[in-house]
C-alpha atoms as a PDB file:
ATOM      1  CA  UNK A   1     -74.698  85.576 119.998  1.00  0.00           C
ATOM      2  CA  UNK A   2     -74.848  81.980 120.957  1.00  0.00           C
ATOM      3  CA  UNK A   3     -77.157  82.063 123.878  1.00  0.00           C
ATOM      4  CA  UNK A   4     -79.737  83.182 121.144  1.00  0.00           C
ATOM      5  CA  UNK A   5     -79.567  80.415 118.521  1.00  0.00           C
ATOM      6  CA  UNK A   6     -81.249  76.994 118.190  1.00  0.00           C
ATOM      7  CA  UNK A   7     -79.125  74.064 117.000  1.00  0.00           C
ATOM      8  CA  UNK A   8     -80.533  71.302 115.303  1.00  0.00           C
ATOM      9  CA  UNK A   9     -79.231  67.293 115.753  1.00  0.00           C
ATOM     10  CA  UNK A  10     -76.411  68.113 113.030  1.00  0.00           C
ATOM     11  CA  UNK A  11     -75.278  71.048 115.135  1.00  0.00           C
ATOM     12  CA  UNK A  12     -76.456  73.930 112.626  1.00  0.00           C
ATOM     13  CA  UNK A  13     -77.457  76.973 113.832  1.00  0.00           C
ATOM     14  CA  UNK A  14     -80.468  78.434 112.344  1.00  0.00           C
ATOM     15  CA  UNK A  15     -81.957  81.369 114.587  1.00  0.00           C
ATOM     16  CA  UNK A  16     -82.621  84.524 113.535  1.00  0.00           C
ATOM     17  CA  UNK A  17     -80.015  86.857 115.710  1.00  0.00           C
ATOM     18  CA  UNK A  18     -81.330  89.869 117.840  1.00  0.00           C
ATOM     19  CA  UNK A  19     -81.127  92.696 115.808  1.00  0.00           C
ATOM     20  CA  UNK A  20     -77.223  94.834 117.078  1.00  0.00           C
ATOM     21  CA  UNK A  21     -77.886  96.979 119.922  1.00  0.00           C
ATOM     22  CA  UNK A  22     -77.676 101.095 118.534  1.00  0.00           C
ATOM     23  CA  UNK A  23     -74.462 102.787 119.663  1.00  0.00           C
ATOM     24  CA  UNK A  24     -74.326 104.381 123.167  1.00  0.00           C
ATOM     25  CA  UNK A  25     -74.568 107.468 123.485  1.00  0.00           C
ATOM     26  CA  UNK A  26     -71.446 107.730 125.148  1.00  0.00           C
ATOM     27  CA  UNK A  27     -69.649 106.215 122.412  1.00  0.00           C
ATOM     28  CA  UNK A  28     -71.193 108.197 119.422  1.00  0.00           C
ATOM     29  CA  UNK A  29     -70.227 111.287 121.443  1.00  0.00           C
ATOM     30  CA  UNK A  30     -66.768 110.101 121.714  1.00  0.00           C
ATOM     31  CA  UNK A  31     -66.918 109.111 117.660  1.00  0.00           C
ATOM     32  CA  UNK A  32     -68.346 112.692 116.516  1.00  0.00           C
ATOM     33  CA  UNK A  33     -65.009 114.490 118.461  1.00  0.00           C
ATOM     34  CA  UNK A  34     -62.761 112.597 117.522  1.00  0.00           C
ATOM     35  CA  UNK A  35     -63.718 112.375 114.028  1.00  0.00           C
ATOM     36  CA  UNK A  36     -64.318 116.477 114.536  1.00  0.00           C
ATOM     37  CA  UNK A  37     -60.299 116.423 116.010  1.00  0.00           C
ATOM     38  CA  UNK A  38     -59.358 114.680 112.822  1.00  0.00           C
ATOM     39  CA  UNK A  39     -61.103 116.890 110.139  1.00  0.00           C
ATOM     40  CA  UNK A  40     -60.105 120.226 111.937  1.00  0.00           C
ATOM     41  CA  UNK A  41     -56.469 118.802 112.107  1.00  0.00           C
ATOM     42  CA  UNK A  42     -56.314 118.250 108.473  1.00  0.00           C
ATOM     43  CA  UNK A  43     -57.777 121.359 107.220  1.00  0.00           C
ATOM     44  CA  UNK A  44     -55.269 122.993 109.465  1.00  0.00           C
ATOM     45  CA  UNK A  45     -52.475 121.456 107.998  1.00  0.00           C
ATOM     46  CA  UNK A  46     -53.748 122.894 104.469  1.00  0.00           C
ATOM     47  CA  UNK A  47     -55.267 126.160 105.445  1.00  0.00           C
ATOM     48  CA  UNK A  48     -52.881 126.907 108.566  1.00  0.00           C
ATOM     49  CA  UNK A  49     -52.103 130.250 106.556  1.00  0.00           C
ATOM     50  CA  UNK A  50     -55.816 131.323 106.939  1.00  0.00           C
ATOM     51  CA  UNK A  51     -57.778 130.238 110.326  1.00  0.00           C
ATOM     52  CA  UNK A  52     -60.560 132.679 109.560  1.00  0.00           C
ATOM     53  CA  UNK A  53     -61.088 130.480 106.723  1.00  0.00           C
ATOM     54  CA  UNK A  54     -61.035 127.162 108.798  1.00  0.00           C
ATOM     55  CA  UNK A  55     -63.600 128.402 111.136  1.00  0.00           C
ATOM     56  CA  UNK A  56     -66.034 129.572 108.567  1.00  0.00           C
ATOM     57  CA  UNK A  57     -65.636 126.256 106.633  1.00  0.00           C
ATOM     58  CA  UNK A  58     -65.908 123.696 109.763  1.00  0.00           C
ATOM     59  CA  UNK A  59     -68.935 126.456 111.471  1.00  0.00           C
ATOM     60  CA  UNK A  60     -70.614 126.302 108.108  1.00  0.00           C
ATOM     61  CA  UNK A  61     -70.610 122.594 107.847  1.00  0.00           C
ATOM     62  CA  UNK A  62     -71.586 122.204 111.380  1.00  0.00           C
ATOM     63  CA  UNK A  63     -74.524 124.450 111.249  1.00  0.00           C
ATOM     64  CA  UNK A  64     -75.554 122.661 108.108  1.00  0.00           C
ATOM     65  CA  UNK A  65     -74.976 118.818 110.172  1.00  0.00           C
ATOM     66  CA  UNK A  66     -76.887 120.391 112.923  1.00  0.00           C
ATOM     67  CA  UNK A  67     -79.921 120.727 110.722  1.00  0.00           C
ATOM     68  CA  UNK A  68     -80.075 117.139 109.889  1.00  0.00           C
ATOM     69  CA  UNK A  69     -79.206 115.842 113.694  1.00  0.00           C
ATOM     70  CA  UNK A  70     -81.964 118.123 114.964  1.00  0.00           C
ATOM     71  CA  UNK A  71     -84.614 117.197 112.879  1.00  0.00           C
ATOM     72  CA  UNK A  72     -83.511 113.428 113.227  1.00  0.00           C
ATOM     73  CA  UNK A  73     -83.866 114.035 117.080  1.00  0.00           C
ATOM     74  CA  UNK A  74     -86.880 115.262 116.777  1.00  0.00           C
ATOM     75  CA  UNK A  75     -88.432 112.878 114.242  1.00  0.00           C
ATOM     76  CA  UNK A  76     -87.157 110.264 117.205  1.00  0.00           C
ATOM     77  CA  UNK A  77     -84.487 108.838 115.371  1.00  0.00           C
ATOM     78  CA  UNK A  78     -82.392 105.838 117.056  1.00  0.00           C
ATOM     79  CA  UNK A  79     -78.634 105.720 117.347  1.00  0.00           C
ATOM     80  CA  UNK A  80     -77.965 109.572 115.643  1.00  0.00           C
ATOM     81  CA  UNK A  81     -74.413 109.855 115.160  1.00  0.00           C
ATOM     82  CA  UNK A  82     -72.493 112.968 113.589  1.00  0.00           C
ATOM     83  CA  UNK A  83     -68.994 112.341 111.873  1.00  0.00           C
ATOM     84  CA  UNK A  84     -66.857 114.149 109.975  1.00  0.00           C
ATOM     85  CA  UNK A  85     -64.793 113.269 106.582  1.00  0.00           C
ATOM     86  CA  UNK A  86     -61.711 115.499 105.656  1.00  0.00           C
ATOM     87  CA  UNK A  87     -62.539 117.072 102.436  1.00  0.00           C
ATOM     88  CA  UNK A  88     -66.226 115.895 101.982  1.00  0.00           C
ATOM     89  CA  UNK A  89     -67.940 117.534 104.461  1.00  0.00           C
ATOM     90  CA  UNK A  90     -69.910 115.583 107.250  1.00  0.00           C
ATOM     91  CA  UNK A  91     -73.227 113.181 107.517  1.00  0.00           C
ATOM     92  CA  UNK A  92     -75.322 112.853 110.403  1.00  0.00           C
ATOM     93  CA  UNK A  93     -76.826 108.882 110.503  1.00  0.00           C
ATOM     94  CA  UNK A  94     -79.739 107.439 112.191  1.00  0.00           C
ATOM     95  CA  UNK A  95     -82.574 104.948 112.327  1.00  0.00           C
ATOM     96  CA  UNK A  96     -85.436 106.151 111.763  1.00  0.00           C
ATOM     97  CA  UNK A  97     -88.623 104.599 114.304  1.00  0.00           C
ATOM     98  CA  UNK A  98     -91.039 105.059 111.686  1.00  0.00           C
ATOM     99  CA  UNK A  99     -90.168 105.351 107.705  1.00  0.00           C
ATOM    100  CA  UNK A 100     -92.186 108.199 106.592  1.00  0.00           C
ATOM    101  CA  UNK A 101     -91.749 110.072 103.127  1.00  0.00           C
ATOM    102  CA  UNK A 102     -92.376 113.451 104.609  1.00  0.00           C
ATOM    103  CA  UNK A 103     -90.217 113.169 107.794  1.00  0.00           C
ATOM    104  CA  UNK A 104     -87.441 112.021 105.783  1.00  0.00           C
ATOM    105  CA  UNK A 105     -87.957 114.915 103.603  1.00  0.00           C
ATOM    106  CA  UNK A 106     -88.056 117.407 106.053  1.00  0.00           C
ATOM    107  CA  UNK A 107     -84.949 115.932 107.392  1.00  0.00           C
ATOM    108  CA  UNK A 108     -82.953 116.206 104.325  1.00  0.00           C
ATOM    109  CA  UNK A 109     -83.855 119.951 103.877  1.00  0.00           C
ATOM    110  CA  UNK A 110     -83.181 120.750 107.103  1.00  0.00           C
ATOM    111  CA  UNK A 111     -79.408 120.869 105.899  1.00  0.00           C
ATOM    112  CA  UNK A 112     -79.454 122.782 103.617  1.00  0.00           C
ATOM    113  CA  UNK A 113     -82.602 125.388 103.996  1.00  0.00           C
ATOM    114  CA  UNK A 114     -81.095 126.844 107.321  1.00  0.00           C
ATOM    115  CA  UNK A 115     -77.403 127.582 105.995  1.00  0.00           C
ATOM    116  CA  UNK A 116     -79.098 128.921 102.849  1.00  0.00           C
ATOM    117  CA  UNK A 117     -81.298 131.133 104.775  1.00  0.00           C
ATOM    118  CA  UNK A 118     -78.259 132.167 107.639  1.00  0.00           C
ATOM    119  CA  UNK A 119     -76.371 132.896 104.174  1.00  0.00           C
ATOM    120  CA  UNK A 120     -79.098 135.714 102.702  1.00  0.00           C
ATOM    121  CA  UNK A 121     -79.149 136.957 106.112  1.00  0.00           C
ATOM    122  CA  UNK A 122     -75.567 137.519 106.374  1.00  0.00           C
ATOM    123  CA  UNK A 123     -75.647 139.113 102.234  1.00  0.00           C
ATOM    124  CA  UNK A 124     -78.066 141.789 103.672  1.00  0.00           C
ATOM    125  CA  UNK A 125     -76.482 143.154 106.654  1.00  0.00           C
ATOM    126  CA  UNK A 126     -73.308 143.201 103.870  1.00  0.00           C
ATOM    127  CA  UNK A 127     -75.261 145.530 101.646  1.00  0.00           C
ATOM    128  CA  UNK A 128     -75.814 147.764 104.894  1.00  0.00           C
ATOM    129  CA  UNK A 129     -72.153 147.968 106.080  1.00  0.00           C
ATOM    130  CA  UNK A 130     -70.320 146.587 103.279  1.00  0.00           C
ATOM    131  CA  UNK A 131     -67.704 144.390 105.356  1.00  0.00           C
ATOM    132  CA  UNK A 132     -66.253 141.529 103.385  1.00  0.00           C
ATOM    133  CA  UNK A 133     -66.460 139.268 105.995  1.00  0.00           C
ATOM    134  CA  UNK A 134     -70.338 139.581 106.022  1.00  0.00           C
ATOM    135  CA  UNK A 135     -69.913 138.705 102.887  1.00  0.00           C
ATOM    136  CA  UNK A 136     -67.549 135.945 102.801  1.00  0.00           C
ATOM    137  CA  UNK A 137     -70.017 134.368 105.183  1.00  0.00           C
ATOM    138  CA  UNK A 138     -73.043 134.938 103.072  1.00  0.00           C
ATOM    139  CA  UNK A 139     -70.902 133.317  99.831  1.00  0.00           C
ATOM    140  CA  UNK A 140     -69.916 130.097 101.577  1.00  0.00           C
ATOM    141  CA  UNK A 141     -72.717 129.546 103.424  1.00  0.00           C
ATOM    142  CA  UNK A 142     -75.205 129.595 100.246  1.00  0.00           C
ATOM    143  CA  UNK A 143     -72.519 128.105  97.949  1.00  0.00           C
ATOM    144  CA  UNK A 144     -71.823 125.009  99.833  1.00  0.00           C
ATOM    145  CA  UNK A 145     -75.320 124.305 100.828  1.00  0.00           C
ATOM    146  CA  UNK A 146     -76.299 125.261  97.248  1.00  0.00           C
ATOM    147  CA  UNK A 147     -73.870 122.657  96.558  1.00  0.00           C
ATOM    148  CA  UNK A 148     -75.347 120.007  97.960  1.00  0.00           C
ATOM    149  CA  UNK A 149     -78.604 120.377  96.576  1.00  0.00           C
ATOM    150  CA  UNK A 150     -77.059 119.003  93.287  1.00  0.00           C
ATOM    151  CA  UNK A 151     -79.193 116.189  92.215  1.00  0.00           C
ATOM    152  CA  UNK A 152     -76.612 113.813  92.150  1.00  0.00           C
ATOM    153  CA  UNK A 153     -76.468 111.350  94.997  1.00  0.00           C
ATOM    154  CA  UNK A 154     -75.513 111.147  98.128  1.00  0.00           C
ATOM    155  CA  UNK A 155     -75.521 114.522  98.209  1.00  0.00           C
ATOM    156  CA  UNK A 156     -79.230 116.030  99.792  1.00  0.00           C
ATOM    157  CA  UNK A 157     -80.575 117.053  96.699  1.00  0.00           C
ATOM    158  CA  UNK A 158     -80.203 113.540  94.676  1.00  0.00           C
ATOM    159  CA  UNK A 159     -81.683 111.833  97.845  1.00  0.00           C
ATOM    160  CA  UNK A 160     -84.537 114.261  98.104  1.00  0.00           C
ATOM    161  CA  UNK A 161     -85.359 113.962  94.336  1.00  0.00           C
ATOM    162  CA  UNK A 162     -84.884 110.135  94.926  1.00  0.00           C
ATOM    163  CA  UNK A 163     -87.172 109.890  97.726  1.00  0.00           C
ATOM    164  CA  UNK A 164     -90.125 112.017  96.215  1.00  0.00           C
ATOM    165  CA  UNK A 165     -89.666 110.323  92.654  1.00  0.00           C
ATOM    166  CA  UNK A 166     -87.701 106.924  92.334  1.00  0.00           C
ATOM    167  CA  UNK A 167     -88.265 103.392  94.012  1.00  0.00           C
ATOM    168  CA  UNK A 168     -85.314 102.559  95.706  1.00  0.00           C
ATOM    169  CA  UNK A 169     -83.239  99.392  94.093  1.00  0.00           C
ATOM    170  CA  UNK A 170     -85.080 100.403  90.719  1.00  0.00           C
ATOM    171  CA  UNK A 171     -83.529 100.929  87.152  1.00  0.00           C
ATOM    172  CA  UNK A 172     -84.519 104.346  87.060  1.00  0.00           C
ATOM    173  CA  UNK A 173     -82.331 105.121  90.202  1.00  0.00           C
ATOM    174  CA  UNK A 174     -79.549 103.176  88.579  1.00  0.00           C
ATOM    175  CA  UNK A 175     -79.768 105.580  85.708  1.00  0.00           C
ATOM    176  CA  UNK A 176     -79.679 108.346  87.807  1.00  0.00           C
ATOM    177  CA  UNK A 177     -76.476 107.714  89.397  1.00  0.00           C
ATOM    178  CA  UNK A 178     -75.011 107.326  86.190  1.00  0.00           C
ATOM    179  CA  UNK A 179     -75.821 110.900  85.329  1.00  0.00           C
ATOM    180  CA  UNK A 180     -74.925 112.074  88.904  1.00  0.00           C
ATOM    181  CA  UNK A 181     -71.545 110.766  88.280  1.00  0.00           C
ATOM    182  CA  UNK A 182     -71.246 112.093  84.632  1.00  0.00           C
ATOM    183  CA  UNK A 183     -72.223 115.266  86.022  1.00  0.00           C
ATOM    184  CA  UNK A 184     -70.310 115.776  88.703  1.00  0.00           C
ATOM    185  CA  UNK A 185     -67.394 114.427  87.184  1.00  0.00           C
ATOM    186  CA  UNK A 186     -67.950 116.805  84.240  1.00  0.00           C
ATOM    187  CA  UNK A 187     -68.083 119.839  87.081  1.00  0.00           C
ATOM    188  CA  UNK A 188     -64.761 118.766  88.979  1.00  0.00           C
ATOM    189  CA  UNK A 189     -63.202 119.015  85.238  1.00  0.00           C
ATOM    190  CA  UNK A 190     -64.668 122.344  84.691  1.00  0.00           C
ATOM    191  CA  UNK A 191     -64.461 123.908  87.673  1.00  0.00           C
ATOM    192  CA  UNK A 192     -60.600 122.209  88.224  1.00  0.00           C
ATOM    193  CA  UNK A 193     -61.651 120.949  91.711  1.00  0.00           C
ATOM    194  CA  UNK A 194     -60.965 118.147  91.645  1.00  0.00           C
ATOM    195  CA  UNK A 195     -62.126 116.954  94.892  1.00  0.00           C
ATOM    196  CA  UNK A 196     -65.395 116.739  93.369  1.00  0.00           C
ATOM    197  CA  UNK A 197     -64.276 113.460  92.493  1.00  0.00           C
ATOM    198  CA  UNK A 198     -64.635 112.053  95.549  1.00  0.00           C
ATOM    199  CA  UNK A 199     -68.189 112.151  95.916  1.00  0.00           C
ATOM    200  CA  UNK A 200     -68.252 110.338  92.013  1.00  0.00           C
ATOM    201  CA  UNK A 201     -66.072 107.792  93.205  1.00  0.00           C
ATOM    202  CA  UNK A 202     -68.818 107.540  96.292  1.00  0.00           C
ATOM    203  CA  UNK A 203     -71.573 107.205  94.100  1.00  0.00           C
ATOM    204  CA  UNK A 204     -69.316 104.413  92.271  1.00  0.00           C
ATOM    205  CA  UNK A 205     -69.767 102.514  95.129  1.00  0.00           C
ATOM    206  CA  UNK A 206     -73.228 103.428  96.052  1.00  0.00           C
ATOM    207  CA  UNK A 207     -73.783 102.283  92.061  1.00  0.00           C
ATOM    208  CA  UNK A 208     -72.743  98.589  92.530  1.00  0.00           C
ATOM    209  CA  UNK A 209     -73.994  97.886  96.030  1.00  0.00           C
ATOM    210  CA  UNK A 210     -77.405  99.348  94.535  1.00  0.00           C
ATOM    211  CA  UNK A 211     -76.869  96.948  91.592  1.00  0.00           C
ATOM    212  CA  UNK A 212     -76.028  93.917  93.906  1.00  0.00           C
ATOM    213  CA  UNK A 213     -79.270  94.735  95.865  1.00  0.00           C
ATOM    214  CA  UNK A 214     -80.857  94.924  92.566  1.00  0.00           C
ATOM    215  CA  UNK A 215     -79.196  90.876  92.163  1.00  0.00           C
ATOM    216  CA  UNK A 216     -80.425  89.524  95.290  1.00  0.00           C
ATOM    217  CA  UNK A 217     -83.831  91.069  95.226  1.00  0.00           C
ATOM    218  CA  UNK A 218     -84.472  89.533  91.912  1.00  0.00           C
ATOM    219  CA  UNK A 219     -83.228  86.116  93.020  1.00  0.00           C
ATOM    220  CA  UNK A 220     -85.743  86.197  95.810  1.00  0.00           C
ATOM    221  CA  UNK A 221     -88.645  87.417  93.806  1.00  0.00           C
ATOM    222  CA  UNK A 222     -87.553  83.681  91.948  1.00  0.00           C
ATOM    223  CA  UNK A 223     -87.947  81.522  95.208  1.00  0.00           C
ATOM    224  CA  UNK A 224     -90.665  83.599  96.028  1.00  0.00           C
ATOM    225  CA  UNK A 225     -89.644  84.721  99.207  1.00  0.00           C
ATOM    226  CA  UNK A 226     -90.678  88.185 100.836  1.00  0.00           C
ATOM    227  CA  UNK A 227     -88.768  90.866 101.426  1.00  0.00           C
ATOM    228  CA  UNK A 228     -91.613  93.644 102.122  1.00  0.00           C
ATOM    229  CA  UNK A 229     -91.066  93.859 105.552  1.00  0.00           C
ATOM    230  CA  UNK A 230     -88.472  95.006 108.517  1.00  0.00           C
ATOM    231  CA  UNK A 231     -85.972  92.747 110.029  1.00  0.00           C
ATOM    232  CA  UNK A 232     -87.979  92.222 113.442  1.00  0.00           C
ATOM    233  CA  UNK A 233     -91.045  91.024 111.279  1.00  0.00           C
ATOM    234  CA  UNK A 234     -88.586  88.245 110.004  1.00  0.00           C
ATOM    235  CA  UNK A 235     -89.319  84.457 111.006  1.00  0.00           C
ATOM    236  CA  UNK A 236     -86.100  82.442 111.614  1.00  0.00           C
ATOM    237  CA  UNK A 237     -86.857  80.202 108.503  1.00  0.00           C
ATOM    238  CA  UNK A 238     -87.311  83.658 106.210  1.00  0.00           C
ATOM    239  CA  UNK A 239     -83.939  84.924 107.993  1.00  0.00           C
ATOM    240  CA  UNK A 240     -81.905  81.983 106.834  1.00  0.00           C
ATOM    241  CA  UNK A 241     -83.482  81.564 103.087  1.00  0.00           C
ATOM    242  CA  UNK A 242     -82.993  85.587 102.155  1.00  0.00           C
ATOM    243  CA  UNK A 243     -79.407  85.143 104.101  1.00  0.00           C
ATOM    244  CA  UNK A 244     -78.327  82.162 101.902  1.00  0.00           C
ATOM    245  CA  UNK A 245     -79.099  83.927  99.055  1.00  0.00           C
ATOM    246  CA  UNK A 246     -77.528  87.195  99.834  1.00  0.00           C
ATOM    247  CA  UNK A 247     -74.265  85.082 100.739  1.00  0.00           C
ATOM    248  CA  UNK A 248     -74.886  83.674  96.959  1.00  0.00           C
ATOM    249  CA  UNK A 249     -74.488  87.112  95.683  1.00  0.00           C
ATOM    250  CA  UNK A 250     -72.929  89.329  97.488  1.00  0.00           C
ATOM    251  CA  UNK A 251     -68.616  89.085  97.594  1.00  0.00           C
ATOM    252  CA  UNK A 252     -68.604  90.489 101.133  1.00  0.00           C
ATOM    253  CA  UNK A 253     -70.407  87.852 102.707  1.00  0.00           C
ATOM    254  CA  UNK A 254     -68.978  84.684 101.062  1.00  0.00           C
ATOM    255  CA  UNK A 255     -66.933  83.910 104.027  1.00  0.00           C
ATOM    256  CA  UNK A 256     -70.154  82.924 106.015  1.00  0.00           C
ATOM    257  CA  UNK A 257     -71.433  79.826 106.269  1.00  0.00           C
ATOM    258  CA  UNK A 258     -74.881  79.926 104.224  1.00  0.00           C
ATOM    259  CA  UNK A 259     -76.410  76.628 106.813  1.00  0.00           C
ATOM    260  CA  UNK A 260     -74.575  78.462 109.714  1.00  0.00           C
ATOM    261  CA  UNK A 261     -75.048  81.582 111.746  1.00  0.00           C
ATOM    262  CA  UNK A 262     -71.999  82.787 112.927  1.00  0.00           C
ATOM    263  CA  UNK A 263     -71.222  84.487 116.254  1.00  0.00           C
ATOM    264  CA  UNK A 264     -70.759  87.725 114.790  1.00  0.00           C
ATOM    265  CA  UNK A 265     -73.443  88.282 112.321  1.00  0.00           C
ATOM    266  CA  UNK A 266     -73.397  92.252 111.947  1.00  0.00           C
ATOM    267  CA  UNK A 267     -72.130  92.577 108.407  1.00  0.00           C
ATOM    268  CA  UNK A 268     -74.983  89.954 107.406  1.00  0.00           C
ATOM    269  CA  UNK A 269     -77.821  92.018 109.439  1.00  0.00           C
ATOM    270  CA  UNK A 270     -76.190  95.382 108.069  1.00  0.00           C
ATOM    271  CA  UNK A 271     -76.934  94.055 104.216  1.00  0.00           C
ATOM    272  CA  UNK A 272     -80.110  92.386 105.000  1.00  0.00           C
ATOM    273  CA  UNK A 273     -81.504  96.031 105.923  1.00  0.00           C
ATOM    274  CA  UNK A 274     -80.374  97.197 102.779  1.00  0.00           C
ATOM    275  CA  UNK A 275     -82.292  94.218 101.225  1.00  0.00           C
ATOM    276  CA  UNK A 276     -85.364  94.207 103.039  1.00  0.00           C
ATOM    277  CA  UNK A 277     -87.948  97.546 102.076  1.00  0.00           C
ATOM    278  CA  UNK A 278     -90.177  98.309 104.919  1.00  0.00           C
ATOM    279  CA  UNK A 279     -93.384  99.719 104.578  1.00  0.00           C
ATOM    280  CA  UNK A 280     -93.199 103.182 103.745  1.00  0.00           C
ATOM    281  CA  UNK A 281     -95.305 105.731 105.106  1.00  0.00           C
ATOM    282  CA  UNK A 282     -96.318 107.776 101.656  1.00  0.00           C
ATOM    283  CA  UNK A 283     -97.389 111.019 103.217  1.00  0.00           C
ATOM    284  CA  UNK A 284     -96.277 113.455 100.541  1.00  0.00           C
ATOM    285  CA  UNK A 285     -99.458 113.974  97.612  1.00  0.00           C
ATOM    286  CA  UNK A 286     -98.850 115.377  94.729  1.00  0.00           C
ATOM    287  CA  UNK A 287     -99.014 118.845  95.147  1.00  0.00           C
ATOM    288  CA  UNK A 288     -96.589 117.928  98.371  1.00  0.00           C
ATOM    289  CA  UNK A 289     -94.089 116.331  95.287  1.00  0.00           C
ATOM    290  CA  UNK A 290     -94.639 119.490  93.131  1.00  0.00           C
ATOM    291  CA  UNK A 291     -94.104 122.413  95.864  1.00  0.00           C
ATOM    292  CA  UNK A 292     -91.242 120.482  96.922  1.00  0.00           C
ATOM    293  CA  UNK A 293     -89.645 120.599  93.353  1.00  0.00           C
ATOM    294  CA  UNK A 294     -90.525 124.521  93.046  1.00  0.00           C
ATOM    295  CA  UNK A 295     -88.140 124.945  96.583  1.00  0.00           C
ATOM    296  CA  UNK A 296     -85.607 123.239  95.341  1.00  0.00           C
ATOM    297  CA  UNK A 297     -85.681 125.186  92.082  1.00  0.00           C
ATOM    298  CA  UNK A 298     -85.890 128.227  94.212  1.00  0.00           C
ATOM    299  CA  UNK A 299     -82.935 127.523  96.848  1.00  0.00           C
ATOM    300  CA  UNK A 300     -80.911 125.902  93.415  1.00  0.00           C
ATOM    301  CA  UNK A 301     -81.331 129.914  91.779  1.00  0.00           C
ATOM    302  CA  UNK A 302     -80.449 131.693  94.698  1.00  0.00           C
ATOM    303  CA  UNK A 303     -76.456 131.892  94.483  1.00  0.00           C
ATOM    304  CA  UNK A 304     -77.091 133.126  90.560  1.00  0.00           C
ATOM    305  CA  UNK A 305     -79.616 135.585  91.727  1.00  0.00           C
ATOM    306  CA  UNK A 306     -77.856 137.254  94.636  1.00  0.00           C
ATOM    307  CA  UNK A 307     -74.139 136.998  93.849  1.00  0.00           C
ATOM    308  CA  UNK A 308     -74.256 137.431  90.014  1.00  0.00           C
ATOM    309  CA  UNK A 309     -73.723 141.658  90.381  1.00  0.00           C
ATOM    310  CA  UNK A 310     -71.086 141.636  92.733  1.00  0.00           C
ATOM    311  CA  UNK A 311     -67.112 140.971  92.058  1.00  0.00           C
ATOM    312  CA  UNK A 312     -65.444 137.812  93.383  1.00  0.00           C
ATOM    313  CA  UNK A 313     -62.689 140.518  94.940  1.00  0.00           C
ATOM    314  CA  UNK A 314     -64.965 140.284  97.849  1.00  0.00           C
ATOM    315  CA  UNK A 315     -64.030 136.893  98.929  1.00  0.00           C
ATOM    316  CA  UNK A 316     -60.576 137.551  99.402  1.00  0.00           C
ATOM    317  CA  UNK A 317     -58.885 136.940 102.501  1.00  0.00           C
END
């Protein structure tokens, strides 16, 4: 980006870059297939025996992705992109235009809610005609969307519970992770699925890059410099303090030059929008916060309340 820096007599560039375009269209299109070609190709390799069971999986995950891209959509979201991970499912991605409490909320139950509602909608025309497949649907359908409103994060239901309760970058949510991963890990041993610990070793990472945020955030609070506020609010001379300290702390960047912005600053720009907390729309009172909790709890009982009379024979294939 050299056409959109200022150099000083000694040559160093100290201009705040234009934030990265968003992805094309075009491109994100081309992203979600292929990534769609991979995951399908996989899960045929494993479950080549059973193709009924591939196409329930990938149309249960998709209907459950679809959720979150339409709501992002409709919220106005920039640069939504849908890609899929063999073995862990999917995540839709997007900027949001304005950072609102409630929209986010309403976009992370829009997951979930729909394949759990498909799901009891499937278990009742089962208990008219008794077909397994109806039923099979029903099961994985609830289950997996049950699933993820575990409150462990990244899965929906930690990020929901974090974004009613916790501040992000805070001790609290540090804690929780912990006991996300204890959890989980504790399921994947119980259950012998051990895929499970995938998403622990996830929220590994998701631990220390919190931490590291944690790091910088504190050494700024030191030098007093502000970091209340989105990246286009940022004045060149804030850009290049809060970027020499995150090059201070933070392994991934220590290749930059801390007096020196480089031609390709994206992996800078990506952490400084993990540093930097925007003003947050807080449009969820408390009674919002406490009906909230009492749908979770609800959509969390379901699977124990519908499928605890009826065999497991059912889900054979």
């Amino acid at each position: 980006m050299a056409s959109d820096q200022i150099t000083n007599d000694s040559g160093t560039h100290h201009k705040k870059p234009l934030h990265p375009e968003v992805t094309g269209t075009r491109r994100a299109l081309t992203m979600t297939i292929i990534s769609l070609i991979l995951y399908m190709g996989v899960y045929y390799y494993f479950f080549h025996n059973n193709i009924k069971w591939l196409i329930m999986l990938t149309s249960v995950i998709l209907l459950h992705e679809a959720g979150h891209f339409i709501a992002m959509k409709s919220f106005g979201y920039k640069d939504v992109q849908l890609f899929f991970i063999p073995f862990l499912g999917a995540f839709v991605s997007g900027e949001p235009r304005v950072i609102s409490r409630r929209q986010r909320v309403i976009t992370l139950l829009a997951g979930p809610v729909p394949g759990i509602l498909a799901g009891l909608v499937f278990f009742l025309i089962f208990l008219q005609n008794h077909q397994p497949l109806y039923y099979q649907l029903s099961f994985v359908l609830v289950m997996l969307n049950a699933f993820n409103l575990l409150p462990a994060t990244p899965l929906d239901g930690g990020q929901l519970l974090e974004n009613i309760f916790l501040r992000a970058g805070g001790k609290i949510q540090l804690g929780f992770l912990i006991l996300s991963a204890v959890f989980l890990f504790c399921l994947a041993v119980y259950t012998r699925n051990y895929f499970i610990v995938f998403i622990v070793w996830i929220i590994v990472i998701r631990y220390r890059n919190i931490n590291t945020i944690r790091q910088v955030r504190s050494s700024l609070d030191k030098e007093g410099l502000l970091y209340n506020k989105t990246f286009g609010s940022l004045t060149d001379a804030e850009y290049m303090a809060i970027r020499k300290s995150m090059i201070a702390h933070i392994n991934a960047l220590k290749q930059y030059d801390p007096g020196l912005v480089s031609n390709n600053e994206e992996t800078v720009i990506n952490w400084l929008n993990k540093i930097l907390i925007p003003p947050v729309r807080n449009d969820v009172g408390r009674i919002g916060k406490i009906s909230l909790v009492v749908l979770w709890v609800i959509l969390m009982a379901i699977p124990f309340v519908v499928y605890s009379r009826y065999a497991s024979g059912h889900m054979t294939p």
